[in-house]
Protein backbone atom coordinates (compact mmCIF):
# COMPACT_ATOMS: atom_id res chain seq x y z
CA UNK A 1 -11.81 17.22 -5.88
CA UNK A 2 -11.48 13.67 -3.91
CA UNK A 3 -8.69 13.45 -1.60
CA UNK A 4 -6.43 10.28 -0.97
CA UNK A 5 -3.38 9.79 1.16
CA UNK A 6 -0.44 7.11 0.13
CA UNK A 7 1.88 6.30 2.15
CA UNK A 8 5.41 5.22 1.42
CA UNK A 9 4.93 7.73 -2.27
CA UNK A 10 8.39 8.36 -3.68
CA UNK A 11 9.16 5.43 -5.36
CA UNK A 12 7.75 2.23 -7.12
CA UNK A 13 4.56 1.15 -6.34
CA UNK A 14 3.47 4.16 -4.11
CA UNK A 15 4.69 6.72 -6.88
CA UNK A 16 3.11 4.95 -9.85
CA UNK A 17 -0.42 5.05 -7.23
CA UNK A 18 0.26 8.77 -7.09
CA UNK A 19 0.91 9.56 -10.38
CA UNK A 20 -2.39 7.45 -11.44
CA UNK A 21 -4.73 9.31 -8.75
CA UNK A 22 -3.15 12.73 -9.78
CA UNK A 23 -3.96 12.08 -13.72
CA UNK A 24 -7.93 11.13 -12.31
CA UNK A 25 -8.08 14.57 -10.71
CA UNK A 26 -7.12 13.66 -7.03
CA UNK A 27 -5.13 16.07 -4.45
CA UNK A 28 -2.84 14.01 -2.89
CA UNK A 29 -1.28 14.33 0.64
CA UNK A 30 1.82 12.14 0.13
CA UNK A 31 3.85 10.40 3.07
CA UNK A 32 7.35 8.40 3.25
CA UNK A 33 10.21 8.61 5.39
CA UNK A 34 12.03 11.47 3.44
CA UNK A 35 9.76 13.57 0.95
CA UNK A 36 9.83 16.90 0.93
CA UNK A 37 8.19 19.59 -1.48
CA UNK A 38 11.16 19.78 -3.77
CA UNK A 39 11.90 15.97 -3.72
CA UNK A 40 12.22 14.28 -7.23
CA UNK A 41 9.46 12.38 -6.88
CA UNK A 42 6.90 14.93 -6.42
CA UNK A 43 7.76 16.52 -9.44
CA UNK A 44 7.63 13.35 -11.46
CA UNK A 45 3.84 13.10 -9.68
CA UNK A 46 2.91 16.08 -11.28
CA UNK A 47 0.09 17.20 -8.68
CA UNK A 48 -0.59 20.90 -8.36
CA UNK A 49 -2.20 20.12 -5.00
CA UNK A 50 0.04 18.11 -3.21
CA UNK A 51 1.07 17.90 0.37
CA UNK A 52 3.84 16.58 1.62
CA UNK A 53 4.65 14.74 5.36
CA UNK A 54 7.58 13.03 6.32
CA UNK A 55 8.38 10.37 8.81
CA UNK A 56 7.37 6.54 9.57
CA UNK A 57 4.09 6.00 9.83
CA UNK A 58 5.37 3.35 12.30
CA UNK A 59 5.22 6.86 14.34
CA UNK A 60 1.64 7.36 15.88
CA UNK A 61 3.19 11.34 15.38
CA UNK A 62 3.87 11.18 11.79
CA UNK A 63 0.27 9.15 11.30
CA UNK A 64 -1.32 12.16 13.21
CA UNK A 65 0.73 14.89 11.21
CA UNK A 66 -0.63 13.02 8.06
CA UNK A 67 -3.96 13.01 8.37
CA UNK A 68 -4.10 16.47 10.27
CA UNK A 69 -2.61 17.93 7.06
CA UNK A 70 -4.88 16.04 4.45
CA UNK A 71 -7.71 17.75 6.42
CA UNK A 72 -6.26 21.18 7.21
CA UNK A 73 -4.84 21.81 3.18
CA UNK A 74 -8.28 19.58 1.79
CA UNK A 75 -10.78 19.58 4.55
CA UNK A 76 -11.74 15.83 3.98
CA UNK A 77 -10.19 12.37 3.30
CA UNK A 78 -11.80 10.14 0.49
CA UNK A 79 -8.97 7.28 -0.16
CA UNK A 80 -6.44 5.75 1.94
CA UNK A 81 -3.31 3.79 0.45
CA UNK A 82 -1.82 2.10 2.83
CA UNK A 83 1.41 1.13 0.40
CA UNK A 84 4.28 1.77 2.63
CA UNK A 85 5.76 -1.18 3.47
CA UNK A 86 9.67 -3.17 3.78
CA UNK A 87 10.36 -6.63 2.95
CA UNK A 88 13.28 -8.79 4.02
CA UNK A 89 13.69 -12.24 2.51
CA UNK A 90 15.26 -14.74 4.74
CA UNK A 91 15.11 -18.03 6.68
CA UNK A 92 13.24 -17.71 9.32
CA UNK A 93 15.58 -18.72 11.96
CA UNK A 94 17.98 -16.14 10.44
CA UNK A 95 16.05 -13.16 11.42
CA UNK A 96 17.12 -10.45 14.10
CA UNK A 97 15.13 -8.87 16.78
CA UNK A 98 15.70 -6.07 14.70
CA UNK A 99 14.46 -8.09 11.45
CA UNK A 100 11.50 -8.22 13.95
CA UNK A 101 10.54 -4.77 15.02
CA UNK A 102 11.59 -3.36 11.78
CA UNK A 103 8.62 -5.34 9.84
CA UNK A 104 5.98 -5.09 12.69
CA UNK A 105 6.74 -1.39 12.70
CA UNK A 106 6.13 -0.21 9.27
CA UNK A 107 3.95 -2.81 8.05
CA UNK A 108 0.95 -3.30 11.17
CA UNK A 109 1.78 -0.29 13.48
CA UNK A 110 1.94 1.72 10.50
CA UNK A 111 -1.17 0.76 9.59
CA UNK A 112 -2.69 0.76 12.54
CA UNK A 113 -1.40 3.99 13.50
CA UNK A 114 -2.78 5.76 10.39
CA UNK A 115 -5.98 3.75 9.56
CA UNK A 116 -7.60 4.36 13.02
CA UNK A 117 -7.36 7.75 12.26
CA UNK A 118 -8.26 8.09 9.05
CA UNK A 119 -11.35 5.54 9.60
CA UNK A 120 -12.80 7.94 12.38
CA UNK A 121 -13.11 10.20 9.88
CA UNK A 122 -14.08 8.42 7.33
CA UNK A 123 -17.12 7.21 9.22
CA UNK A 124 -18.08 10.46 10.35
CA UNK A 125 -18.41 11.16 6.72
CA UNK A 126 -20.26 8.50 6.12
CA UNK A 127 -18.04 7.40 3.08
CA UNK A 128 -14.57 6.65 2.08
CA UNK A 129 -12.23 3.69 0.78
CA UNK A 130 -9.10 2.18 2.23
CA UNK A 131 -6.49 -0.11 0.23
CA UNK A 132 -3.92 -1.95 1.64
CA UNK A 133 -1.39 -2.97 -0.59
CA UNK A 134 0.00 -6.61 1.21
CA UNK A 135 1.61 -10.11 -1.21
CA UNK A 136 0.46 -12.81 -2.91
CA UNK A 137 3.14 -14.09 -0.76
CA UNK A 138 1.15 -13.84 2.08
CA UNK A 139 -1.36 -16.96 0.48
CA UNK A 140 1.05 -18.52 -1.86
CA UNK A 141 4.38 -18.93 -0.68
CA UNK A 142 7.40 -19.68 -2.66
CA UNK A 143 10.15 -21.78 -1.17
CA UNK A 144 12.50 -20.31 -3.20
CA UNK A 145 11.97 -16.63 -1.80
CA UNK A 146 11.87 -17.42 2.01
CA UNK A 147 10.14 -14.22 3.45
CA UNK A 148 8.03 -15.79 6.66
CA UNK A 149 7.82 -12.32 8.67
CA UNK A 150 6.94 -9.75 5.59
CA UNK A 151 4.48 -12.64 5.39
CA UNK A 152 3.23 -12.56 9.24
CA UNK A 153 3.09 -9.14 8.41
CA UNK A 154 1.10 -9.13 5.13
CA UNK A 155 -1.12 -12.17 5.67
CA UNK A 156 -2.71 -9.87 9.23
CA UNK A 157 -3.10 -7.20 6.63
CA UNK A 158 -5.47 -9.34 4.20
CA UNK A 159 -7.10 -10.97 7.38
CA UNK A 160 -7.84 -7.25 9.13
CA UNK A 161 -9.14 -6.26 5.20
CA UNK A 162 -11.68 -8.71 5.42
CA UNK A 163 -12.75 -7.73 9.19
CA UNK A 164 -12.69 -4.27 8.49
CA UNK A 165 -15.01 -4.14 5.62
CA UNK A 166 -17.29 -6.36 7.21
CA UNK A 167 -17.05 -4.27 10.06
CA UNK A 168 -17.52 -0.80 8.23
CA UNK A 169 -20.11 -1.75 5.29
CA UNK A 170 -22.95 -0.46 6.81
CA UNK A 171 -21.38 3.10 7.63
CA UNK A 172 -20.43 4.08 3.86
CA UNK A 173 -16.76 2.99 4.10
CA UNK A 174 -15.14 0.17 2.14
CA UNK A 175 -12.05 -1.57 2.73
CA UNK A 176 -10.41 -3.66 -0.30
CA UNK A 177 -6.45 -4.99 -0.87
CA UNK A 178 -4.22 -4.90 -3.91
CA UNK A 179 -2.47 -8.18 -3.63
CA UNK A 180 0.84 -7.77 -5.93
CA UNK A 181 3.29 -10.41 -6.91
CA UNK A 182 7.11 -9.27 -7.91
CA UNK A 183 7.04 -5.96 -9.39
CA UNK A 184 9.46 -4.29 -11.21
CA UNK A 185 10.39 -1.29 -8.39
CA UNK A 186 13.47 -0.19 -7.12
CA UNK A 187 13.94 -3.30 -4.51
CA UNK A 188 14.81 -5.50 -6.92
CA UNK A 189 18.09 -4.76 -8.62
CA UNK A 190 18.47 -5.69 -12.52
CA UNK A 191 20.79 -8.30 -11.79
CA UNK A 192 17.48 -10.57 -10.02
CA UNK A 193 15.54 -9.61 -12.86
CA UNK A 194 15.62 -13.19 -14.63
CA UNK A 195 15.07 -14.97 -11.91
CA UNK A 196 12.31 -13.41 -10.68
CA UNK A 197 10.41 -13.13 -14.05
CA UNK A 198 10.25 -16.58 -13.74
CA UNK A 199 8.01 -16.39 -10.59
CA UNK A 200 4.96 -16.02 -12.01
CA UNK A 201 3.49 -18.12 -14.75
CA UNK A 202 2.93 -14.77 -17.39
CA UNK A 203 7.14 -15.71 -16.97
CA UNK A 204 7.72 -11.58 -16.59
CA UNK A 205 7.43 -9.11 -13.94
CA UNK A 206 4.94 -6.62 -13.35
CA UNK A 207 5.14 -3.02 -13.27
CA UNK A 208 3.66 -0.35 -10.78
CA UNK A 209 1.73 0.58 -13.39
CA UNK A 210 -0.26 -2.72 -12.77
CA UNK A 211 -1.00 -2.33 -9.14
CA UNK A 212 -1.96 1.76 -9.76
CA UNK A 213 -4.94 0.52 -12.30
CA UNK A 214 -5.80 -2.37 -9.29
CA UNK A 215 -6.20 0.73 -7.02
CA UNK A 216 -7.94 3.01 -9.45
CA UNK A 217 -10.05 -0.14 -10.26
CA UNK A 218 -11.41 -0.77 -6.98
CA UNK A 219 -11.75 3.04 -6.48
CA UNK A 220 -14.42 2.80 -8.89
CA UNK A 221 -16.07 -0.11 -7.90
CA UNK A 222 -18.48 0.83 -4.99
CA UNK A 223 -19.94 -2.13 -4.80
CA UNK A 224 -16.86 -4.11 -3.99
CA UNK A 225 -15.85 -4.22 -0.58
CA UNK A 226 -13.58 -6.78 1.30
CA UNK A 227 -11.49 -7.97 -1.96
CA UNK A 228 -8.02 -8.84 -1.71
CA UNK A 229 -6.91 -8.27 -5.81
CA UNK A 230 -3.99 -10.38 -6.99
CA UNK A 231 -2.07 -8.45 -9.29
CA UNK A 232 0.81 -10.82 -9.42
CA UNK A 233 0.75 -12.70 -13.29
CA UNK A 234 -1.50 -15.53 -12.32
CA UNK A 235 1.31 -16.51 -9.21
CA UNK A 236 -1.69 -16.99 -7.02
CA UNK A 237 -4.04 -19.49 -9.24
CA UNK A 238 -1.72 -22.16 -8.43
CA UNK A 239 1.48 -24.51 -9.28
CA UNK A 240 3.10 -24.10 -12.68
């Protein structure tokens, strides 16, 4: 049974990516700030093996408790989902220090913190597959959504994908991104709905459900390595 860690897993994206792996047969060690065996969400995932770890990932403790249970309840690591992840839309000269650390924390140390780990591993095996889930944002901003630092953020995430699986192609592990435009999830209340349908050109949202089969997609692929997937309605191709 393959093994894959997601990180930020109760809701929206990071659920639907659970729910997906679970349904192709994956145990799944599941990570976000507050999940715990009898939260909600990991009865809507469904997974008779699942394992549970809470805390921010931002944490270098919580990265270590994550990966030290995937391996002590599975014995191996096969997929890494680096979804967890916070967004703040602003001007730029409106964001706090707090704005600041807040972003870098989750989004790079986060990744850092877990994806060192998990890569050791991963090349001791001699396989395995990250994704990072970042924004078509990060390539194609939209002066209507104003969002410079979750772009900093996500835009070193693409640029460390491509690094990493040039880096790593040669030892049996390959690193790809899901690169989602605005999803239908829980951080976008219903009253923002119609406007944000409107950026993309498909003139509709997406759903989780999108970005999961972009995951389980390039899960399958193991010839593709390095790929940054835009799952965002065609917002990337261009003006409209």
């Amino acid at each position: 049974m393959p093994v894959a860690i997601i990180t930020g897993a109760t809701s929206g994206i990071g659920l639907a990516i659970a729910k997906a792996l679970v349904a192709g047969g994956y145990a799944i060690v599941a990570n976000s700030r507050n999940i715990t065996a009898d939260h909600p969400s990991v009865a809507e995932i469904g997974a008779s093996d699942i394992v549970t770890v809470a805390g921010d990932v931002g944490d270098a403790q919580t990265a270590q408790a994550v990966i030290d249970a995937a391996l002590s309840n599975f014995g191996a690591v096969d997929l890494l989902v680096n979804n967890a992840g916070i967004f703040i839309p602003k001007p730029f000269i409106e964001y706090s220090q707090d704005d600041y650390e807040a972003l870098l924390s989750t989004n790079v140390r986060g990744f850092f913190n877990l994806t060192q780990r998990v890569l050791r591993h991963m090349v001791e095996r001699g396989t395995g597959h990250i994704v990072n889930i970042t924004t078509s944002l990060a390539e194609n901003p939209l002066k209507v959504v104003p969002s410079t630092l979750p772009i900093l953020t996500k835009g070193g995430l693409n640029a460390i994908t491509h690094a990493l699986a040039l880096e790593y192609a040669d030892q049996g592990v390959r690193i790809n991104a899901v690169s989602p435009g605005i999803i239908r999830t829980p951080m976008h209340p219903d009253a923002q709905h119609d406007f944000l349908a409107t950026l993309s050109p498909m003139g509709r949202m997406g759903d989780a459900e999108d970005v999961a089969q972009a995951v389980l997609y390039l899960e399958n692929s193991p010839f593709v390595t390095g790929e940054i997937m835009h799952v965002d309605g065609g917002a990337s191709v261009g003006r409209w």
